[in-house]
N, C-alpha and C. Protein backbone atom coordinates (compact mmCIF):
# COMPACT_ATOMS: atom_id res chain seq x y z
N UNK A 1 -21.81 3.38 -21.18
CA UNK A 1 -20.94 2.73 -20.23
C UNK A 1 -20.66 1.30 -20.69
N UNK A 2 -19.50 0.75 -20.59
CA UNK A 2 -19.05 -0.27 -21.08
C UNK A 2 -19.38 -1.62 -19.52
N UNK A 3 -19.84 -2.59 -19.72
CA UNK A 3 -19.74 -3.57 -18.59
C UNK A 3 -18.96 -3.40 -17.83
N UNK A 4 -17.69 -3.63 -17.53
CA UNK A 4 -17.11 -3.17 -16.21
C UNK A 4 -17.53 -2.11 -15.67
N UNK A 5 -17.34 -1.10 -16.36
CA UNK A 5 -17.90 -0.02 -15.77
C UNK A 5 -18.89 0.36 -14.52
N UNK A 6 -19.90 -0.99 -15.62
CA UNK A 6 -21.18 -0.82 -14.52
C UNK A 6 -21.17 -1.70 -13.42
N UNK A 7 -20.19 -2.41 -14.07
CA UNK A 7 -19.84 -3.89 -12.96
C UNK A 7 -19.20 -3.21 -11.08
N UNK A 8 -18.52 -2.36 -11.85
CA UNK A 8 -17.61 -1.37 -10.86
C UNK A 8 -18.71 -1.01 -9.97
N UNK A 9 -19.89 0.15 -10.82
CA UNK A 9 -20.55 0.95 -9.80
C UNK A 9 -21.00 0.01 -9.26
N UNK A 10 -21.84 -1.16 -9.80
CA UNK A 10 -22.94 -2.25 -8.78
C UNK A 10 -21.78 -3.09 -7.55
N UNK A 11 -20.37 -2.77 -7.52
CA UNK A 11 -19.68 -3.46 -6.74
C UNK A 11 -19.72 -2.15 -5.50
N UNK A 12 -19.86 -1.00 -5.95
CA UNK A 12 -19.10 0.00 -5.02
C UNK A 12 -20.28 0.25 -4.10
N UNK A 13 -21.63 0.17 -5.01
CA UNK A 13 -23.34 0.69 -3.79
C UNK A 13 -23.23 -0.85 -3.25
N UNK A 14 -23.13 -2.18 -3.59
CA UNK A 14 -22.77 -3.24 -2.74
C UNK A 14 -22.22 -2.89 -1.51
N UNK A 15 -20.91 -2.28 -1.61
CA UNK A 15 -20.03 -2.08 -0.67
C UNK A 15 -20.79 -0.88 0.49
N UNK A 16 -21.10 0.23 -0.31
CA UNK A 16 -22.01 1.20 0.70
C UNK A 16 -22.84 0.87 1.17
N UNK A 17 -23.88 -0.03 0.61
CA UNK A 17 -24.59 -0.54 1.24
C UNK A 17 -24.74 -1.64 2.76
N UNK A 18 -24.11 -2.31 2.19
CA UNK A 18 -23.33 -3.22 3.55
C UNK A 18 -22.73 -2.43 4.82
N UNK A 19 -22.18 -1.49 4.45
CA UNK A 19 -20.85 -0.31 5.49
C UNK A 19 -22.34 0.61 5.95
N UNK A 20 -23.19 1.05 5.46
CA UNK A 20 -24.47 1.83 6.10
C UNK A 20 -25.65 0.47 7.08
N UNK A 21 -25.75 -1.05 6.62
CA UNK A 21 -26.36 -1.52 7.31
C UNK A 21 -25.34 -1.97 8.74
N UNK A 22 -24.29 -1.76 8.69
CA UNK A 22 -23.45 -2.33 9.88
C UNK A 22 -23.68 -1.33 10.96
N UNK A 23 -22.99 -0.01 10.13
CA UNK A 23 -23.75 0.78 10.74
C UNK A 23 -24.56 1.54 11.82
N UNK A 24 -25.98 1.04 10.86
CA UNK A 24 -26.97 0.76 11.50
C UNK A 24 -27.61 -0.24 12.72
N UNK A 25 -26.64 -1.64 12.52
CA UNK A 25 -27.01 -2.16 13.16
C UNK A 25 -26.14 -2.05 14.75
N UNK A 26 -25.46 -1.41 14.54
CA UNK A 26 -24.34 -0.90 15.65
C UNK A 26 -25.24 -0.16 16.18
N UNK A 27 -25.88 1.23 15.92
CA UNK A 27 -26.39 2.33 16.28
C UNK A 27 -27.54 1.80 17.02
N UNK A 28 -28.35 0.51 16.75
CA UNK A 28 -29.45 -0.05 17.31
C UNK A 28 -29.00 -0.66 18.18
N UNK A 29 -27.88 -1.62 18.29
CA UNK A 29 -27.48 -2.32 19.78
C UNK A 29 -26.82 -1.32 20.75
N UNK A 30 -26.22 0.04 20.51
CA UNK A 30 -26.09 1.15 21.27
C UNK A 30 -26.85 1.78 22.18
N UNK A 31 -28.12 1.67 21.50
CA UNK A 31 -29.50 2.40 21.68
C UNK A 31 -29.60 1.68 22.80
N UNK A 32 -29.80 0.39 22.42
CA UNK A 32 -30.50 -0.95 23.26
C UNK A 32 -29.59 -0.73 24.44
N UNK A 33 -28.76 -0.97 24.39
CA UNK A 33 -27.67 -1.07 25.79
C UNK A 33 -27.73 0.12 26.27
N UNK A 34 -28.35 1.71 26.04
CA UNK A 34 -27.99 2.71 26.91
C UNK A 34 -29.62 2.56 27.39
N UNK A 35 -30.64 2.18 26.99
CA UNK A 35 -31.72 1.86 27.19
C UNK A 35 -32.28 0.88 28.32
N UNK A 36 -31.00 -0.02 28.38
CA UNK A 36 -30.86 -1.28 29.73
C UNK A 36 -29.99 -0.29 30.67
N UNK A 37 -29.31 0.83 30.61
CA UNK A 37 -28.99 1.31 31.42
C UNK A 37 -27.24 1.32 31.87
N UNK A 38 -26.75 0.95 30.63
CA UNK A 38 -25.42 1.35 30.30
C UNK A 38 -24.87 2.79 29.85
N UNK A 39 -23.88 3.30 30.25
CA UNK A 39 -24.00 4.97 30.00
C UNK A 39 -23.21 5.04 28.63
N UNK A 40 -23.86 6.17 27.72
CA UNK A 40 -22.58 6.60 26.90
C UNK A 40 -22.47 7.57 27.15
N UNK A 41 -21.09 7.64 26.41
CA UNK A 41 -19.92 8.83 26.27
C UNK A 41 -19.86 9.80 24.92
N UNK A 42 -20.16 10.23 24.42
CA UNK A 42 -20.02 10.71 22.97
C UNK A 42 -18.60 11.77 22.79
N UNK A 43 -17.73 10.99 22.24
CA UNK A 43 -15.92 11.86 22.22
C UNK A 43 -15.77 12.37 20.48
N UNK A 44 -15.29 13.81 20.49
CA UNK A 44 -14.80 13.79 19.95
C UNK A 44 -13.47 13.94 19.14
N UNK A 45 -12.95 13.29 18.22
CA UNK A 45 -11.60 13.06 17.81
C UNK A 45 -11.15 14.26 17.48
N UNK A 46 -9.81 14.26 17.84
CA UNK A 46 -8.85 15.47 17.08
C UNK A 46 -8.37 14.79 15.88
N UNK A 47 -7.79 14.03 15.86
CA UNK A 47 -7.12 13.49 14.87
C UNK A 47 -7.34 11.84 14.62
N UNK A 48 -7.39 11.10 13.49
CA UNK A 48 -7.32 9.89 13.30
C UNK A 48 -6.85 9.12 14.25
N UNK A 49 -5.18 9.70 14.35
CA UNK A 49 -4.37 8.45 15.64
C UNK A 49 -5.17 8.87 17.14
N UNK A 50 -5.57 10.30 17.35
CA UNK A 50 -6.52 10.12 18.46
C UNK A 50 -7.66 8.70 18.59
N UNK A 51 -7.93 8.69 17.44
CA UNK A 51 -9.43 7.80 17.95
C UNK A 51 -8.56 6.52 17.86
N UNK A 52 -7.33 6.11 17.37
CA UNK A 52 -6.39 5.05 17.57
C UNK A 52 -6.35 4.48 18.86
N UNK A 53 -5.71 5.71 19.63
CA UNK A 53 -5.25 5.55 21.10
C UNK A 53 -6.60 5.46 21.88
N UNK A 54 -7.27 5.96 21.61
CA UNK A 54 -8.81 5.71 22.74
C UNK A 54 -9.13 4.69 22.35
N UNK A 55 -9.11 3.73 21.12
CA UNK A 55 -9.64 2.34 20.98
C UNK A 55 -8.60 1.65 21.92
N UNK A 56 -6.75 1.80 21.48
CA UNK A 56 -6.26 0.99 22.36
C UNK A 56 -6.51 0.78 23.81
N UNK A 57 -6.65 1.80 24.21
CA UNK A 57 -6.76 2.49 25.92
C UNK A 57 -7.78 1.44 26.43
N UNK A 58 -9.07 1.26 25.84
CA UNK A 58 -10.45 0.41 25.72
C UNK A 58 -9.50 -0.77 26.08
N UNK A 59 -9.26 -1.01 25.19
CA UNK A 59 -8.91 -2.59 24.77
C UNK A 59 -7.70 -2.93 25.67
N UNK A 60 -7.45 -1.83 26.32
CA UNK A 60 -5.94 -2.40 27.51
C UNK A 60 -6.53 -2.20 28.67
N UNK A 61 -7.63 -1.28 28.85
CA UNK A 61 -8.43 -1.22 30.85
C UNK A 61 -9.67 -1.33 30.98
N UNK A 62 -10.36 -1.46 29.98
CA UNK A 62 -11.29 -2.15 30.25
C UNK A 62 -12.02 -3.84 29.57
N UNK A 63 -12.61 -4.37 30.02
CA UNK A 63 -12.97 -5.52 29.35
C UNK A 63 -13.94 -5.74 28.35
N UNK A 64 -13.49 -6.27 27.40
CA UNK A 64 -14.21 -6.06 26.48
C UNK A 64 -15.87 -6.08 26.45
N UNK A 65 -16.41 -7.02 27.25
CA UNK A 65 -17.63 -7.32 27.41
C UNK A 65 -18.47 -6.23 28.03
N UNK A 66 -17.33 -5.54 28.41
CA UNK A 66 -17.96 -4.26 29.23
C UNK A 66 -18.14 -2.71 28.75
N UNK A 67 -17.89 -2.90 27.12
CA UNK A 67 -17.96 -1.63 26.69
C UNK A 67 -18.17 -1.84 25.28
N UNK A 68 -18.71 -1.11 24.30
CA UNK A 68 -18.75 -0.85 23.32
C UNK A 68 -18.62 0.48 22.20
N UNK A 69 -17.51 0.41 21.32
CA UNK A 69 -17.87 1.79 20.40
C UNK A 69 -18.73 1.76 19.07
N UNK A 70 -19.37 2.87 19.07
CA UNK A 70 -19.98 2.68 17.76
C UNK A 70 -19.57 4.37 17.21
N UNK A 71 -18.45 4.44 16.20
CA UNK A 71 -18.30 6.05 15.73
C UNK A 71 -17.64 6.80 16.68
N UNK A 72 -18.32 7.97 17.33
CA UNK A 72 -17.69 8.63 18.34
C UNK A 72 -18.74 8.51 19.28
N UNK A 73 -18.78 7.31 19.64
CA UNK A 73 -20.34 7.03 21.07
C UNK A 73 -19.51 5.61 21.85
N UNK A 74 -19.09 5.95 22.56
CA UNK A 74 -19.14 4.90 23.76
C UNK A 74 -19.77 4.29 24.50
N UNK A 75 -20.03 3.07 24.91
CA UNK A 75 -21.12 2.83 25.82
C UNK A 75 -20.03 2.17 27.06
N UNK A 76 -20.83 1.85 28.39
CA UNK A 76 -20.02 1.18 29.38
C UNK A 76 -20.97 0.75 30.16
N UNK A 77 -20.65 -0.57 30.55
CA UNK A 77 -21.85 -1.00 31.14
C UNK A 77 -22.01 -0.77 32.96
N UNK A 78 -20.49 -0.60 32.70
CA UNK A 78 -20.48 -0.14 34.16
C UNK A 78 -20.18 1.62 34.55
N UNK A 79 -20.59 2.24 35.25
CA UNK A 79 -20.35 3.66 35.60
C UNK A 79 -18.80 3.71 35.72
N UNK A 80 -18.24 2.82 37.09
CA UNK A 80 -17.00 3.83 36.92
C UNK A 80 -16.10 3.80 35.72
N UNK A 81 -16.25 2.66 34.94
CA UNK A 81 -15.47 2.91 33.54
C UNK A 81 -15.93 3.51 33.02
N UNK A 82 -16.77 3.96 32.72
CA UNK A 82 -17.29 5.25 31.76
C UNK A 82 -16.63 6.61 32.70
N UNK A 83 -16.71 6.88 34.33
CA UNK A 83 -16.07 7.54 34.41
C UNK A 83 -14.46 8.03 34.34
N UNK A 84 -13.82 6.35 34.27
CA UNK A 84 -12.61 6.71 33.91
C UNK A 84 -11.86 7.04 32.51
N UNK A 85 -12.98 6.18 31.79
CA UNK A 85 -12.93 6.79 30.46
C UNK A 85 -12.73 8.34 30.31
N UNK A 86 -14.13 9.00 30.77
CA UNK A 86 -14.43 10.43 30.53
C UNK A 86 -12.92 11.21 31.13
N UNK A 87 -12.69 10.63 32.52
CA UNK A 87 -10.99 11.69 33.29
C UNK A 87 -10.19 11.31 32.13
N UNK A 88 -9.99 10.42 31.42
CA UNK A 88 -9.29 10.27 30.68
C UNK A 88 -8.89 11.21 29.42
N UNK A 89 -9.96 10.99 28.54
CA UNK A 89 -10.26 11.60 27.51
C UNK A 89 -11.10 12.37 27.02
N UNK A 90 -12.01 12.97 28.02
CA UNK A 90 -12.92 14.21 27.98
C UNK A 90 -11.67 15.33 28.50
């Protein structure tokens, strides 16, 4: 293998690496917040622009402080947005 080469791979497990600890650290403040007693939702996508429109939907009725996604896991800190979430898009 010629230097770039290897320059390449040590740039690309950089990159995986970083994208698996975010991740991770998403999946742990998820935990934490359904643990304090915030509900999740776990949806799943039909299509790419599906999970588009359920982020917008978030981000136009409910407040931000009041919900979080991590993947296909929702959290809400309050019940009835999680239930309007779910009439929504369950």
């Amino acid at each position: 293998m010629v230097q770039s080469d290897i320059s390449l791979m040590e740039e690309t497990i950089k990159e995986k690496l970083e994208e698996l600890q975010r991740d991770l650290d998403a999946d742990v403040v998820r935990l934490a917040l359904v643990e304090t007693g915030w509900v999740e939702v776990e949806l799943h996508y039909k299509n790419r622009e599906h999970a588009v429109d359920v982020q917008e939907w978030c981000e136009l009725n409910i407040k931000k402080s009041q919900w979080m996604r991590c993947g296909s896991h929702y959290v809400f800190k309050n019940k009835p947005d999680a239930g309007w979430f779910m009439l929504r898009w369950l």
